[in-house]
Each structure stands twice: as C-alpha cells, then as structure tokens.
Protein backbone atom coordinates (compact mmCIF):
# COMPACT_ATOMS: atom_id res chain seq x y z
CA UNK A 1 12.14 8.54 -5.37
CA UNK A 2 8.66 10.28 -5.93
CA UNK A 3 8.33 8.06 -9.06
CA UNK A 4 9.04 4.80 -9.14
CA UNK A 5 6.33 2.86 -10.28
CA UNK A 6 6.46 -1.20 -10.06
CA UNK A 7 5.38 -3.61 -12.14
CA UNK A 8 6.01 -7.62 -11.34
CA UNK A 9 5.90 -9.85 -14.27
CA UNK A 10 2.71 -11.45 -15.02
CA UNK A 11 2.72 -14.31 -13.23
CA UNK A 12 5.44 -14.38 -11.01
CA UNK A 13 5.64 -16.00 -7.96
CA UNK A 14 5.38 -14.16 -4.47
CA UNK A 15 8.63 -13.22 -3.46
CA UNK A 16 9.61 -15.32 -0.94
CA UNK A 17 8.93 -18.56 -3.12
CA UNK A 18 12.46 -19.14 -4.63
CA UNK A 19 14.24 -18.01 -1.29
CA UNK A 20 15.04 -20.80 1.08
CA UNK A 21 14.32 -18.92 4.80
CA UNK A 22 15.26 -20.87 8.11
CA UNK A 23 13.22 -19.98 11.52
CA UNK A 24 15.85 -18.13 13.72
CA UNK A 25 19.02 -17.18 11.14
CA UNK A 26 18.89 -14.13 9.11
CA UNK A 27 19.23 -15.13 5.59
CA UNK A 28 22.95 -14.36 4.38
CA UNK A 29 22.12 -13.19 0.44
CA UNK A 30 24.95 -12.41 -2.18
CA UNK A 31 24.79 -8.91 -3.36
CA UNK A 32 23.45 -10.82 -6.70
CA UNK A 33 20.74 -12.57 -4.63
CA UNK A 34 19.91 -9.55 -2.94
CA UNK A 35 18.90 -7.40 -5.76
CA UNK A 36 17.33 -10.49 -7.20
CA UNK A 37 14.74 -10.45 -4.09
CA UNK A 38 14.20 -7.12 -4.54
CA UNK A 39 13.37 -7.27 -8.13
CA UNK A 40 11.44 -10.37 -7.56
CA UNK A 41 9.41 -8.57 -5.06
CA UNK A 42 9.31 -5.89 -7.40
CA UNK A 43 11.67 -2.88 -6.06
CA UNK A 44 12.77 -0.93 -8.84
CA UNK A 45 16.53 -0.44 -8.85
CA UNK A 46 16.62 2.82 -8.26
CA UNK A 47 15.30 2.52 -4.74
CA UNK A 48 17.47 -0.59 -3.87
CA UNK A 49 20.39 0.93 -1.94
CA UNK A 50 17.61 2.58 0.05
CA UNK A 51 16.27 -0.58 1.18
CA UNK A 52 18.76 -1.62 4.11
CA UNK A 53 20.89 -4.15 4.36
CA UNK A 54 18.55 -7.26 3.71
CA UNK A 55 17.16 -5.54 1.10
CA UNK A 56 13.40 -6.53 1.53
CA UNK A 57 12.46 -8.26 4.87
CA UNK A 58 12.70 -11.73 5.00
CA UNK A 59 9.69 -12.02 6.63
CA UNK A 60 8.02 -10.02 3.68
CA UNK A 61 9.73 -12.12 1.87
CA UNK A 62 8.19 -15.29 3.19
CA UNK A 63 4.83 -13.70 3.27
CA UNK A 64 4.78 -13.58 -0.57
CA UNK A 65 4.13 -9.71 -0.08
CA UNK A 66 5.12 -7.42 -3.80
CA UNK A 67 4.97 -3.86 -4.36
CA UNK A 68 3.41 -2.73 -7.47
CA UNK A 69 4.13 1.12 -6.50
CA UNK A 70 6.69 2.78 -4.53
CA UNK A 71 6.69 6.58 -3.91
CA UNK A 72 6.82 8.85 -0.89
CA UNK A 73 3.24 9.71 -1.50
CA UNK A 74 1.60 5.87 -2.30
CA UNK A 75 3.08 2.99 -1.80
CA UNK A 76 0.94 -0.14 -3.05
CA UNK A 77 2.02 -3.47 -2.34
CA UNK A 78 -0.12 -7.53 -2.86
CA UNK A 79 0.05 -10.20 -0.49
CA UNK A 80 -1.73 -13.45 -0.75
CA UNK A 81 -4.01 -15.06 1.88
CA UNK A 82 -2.40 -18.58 1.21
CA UNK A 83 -0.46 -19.27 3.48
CA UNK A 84 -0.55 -16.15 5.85
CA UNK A 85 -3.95 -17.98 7.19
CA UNK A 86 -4.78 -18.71 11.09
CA UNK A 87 -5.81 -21.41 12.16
CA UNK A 88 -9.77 -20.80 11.48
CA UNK A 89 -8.80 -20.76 7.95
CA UNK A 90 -8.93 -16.86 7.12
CA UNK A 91 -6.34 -14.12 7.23
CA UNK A 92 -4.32 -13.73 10.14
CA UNK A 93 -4.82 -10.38 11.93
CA UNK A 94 -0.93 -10.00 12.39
CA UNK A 95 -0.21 -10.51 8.77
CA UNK A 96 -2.39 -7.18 8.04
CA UNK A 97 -0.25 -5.75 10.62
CA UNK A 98 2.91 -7.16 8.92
CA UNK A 99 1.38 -5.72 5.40
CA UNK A 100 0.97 -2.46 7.07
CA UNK A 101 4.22 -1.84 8.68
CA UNK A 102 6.13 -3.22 5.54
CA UNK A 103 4.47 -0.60 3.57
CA UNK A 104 4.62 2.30 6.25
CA UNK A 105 8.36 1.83 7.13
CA UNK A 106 9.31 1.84 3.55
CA UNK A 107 7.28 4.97 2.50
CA UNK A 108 8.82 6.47 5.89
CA UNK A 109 12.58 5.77 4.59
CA UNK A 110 11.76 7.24 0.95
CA UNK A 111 10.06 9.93 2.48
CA UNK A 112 13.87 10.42 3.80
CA UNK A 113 15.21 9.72 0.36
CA UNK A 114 17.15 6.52 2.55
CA UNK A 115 19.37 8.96 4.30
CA UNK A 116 18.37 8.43 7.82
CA UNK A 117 17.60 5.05 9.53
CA UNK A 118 13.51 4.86 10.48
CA UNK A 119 12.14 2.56 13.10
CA UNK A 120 8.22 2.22 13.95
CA UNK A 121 6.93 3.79 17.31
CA UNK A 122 3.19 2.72 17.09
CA UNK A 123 0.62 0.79 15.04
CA UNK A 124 -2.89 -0.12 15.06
CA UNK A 125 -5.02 -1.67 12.80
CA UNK A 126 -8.85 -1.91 12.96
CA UNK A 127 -10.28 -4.91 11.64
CA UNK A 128 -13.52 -4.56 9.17
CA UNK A 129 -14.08 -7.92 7.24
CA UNK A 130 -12.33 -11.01 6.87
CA UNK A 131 -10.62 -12.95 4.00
CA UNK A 132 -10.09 -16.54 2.87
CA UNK A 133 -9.04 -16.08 0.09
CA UNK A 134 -6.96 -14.01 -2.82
CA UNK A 135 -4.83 -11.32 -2.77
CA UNK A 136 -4.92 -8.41 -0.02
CA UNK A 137 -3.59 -4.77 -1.80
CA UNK A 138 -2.54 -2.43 0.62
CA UNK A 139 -2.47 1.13 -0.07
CA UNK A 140 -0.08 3.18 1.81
CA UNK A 141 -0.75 7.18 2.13
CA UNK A 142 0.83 10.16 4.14
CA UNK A 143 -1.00 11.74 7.13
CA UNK A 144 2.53 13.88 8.40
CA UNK A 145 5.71 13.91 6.61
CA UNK A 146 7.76 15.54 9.08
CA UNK A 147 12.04 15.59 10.18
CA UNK A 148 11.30 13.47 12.79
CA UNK A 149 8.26 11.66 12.49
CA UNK A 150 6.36 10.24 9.97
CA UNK A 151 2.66 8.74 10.31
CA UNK A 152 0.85 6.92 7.66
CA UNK A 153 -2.60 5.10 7.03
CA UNK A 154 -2.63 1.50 5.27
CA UNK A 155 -5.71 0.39 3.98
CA UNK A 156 -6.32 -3.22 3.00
CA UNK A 157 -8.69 -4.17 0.33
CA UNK A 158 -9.94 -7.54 -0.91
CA UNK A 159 -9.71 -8.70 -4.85
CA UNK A 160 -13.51 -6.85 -4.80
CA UNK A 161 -12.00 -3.41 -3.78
CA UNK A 162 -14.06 -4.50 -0.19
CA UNK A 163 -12.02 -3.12 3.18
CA UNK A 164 -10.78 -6.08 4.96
CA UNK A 165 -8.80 -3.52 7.50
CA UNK A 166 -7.28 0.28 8.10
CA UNK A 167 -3.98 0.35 9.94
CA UNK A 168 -2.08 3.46 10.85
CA UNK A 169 1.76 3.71 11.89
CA UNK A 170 3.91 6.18 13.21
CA UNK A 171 7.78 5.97 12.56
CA UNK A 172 11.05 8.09 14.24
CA UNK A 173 12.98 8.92 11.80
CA UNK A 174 16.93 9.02 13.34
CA UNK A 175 20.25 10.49 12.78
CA UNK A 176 22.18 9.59 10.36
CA UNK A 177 24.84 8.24 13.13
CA UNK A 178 21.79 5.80 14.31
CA UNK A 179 22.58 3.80 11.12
C-alpha cells in the first residue's frame, strides 16, 4: 500500500459526474459500479477492498474530488471549485474541510493496511486565501502514525502552487470487531 501511485485519464470527468446521487439515500452501487467509482476517481485496484463498503464517499463523489496519489506517507488528491462554491461565489470553507478529511481518513486506513475500521476525532483547518476558481490539490502528510491514533496535516494549494488553507486531523483507529 506504500506505492500506489494514481493517475486519472486526461480529461476525465470529476468523479461524481456519471453517478446519479439523491439528497438523503445512500447510493446502492453494483460491485461493477463500485469499482467503476473508484477507478473513475482514480483508486488503484489494489487499494479497493480497503476502501469500505461505498468504496469512495458519495459525497467525495459528488464533490468531483480524484486522487492522483495514494500511499501511507502522501496522499494527493484534486477537487474543483465549480460547484463546491458558497454563495459569495468562492470556495466553500467546509469543502476544504471535506478535501481534508477525505484525504486524512484514507491515509489513516492505509496507514492500517485496511485492517481496522478508522473514524476522525478532530479537525481544523486555517484559512489563508480564497479561490474562485480551478482546481484545489491537497497534499496529505503524516505527523504520528501510531496503533491507535493517527494525525495528519492537509495542505491546499491553488493551480499557482499558492496556499488557499492547512487543515490537520486526528483519527482513532479501532478494533477489528468495531468493523
């Protein structure tokens, strides 16, 4: 799981684009739609029976976010600012939040090589610049790897390489019978 490296097709569209989502019901996917989403949002397959049930989260899903790296140690993922706006027209401050827990949750459960269930404790995010719009890249790293907590820092850059935000999230990482 230390090396798997992503790389969407050129062009494709954000993952949630094909994928019909209604407010309030969890999306019931075929095992064949399921590993579609996940390729679409560009899981490799050797991580997807690590990726729970859903597969990705719908609501990363919706929020067109794709992972162009996956390892315990980085985990890089895009999202685009259209349609993830507020209502002022730039980036919504809960969708860097959404970014930031996607990526810290899923670098928590390779970090247990998708053993043990993980579930988020804490997160924060400082806001630094805003966005209107583009793609946001958010770079997931490591501050403690431990057995039964994990904490991580997510920083969120504009097309420019420009900090839009820095997030940091802490996750419990459960017995196996917690599944």
């Amino acid at each position: 799981m230390d090396d798997a490296l992503t790389d969407a097709p050129a062009g494709s569209q954000p993952a949630g684009s094909q994928y019909a989502f209604v407010p309030g019901t969890s999306p019931q996917l075929s095992e064949a739609e399921r590993k579609q989403m996940m390729l679409d949002a560009g899981v490799p397959e050797e991580l997807h029976a690590a990726m729970g049930k859903l597969g990705i989260s719908p609501l990363a899903a919706k929020m067109g976010i794709v992972f162009r790296e996956m390892t315990v140690q980085r985990m890089v993922a895009t999202m685009p600012v259209a349609g993830n706006e507020q209502n002022a027209g730039i980036l919504h401050g809960g969708a860097h939040l959404v970014l930031a827990e996607t990526l810290g949750s899923i670098a928590a459960v390779l970090h247990t090589r998708g053993e043990k269930p993980v579930v988020g404790i804490e997160i924060s995010a400082t806001h630094h610049r805003a966005i209107s719009e583009g793609m946001v890249t958010g770079t997931c790293t490591p501050i403690h790897l431990g057995g039964t907590l994990t904490t991580h820092e997510i920083v969120m850059t504009n097309d420019a390489g420009k900090r839009l935000s820095t997030a940091k999230i802490t996750n419990m990482i459960l017995g196996p019978s917690r599944r």
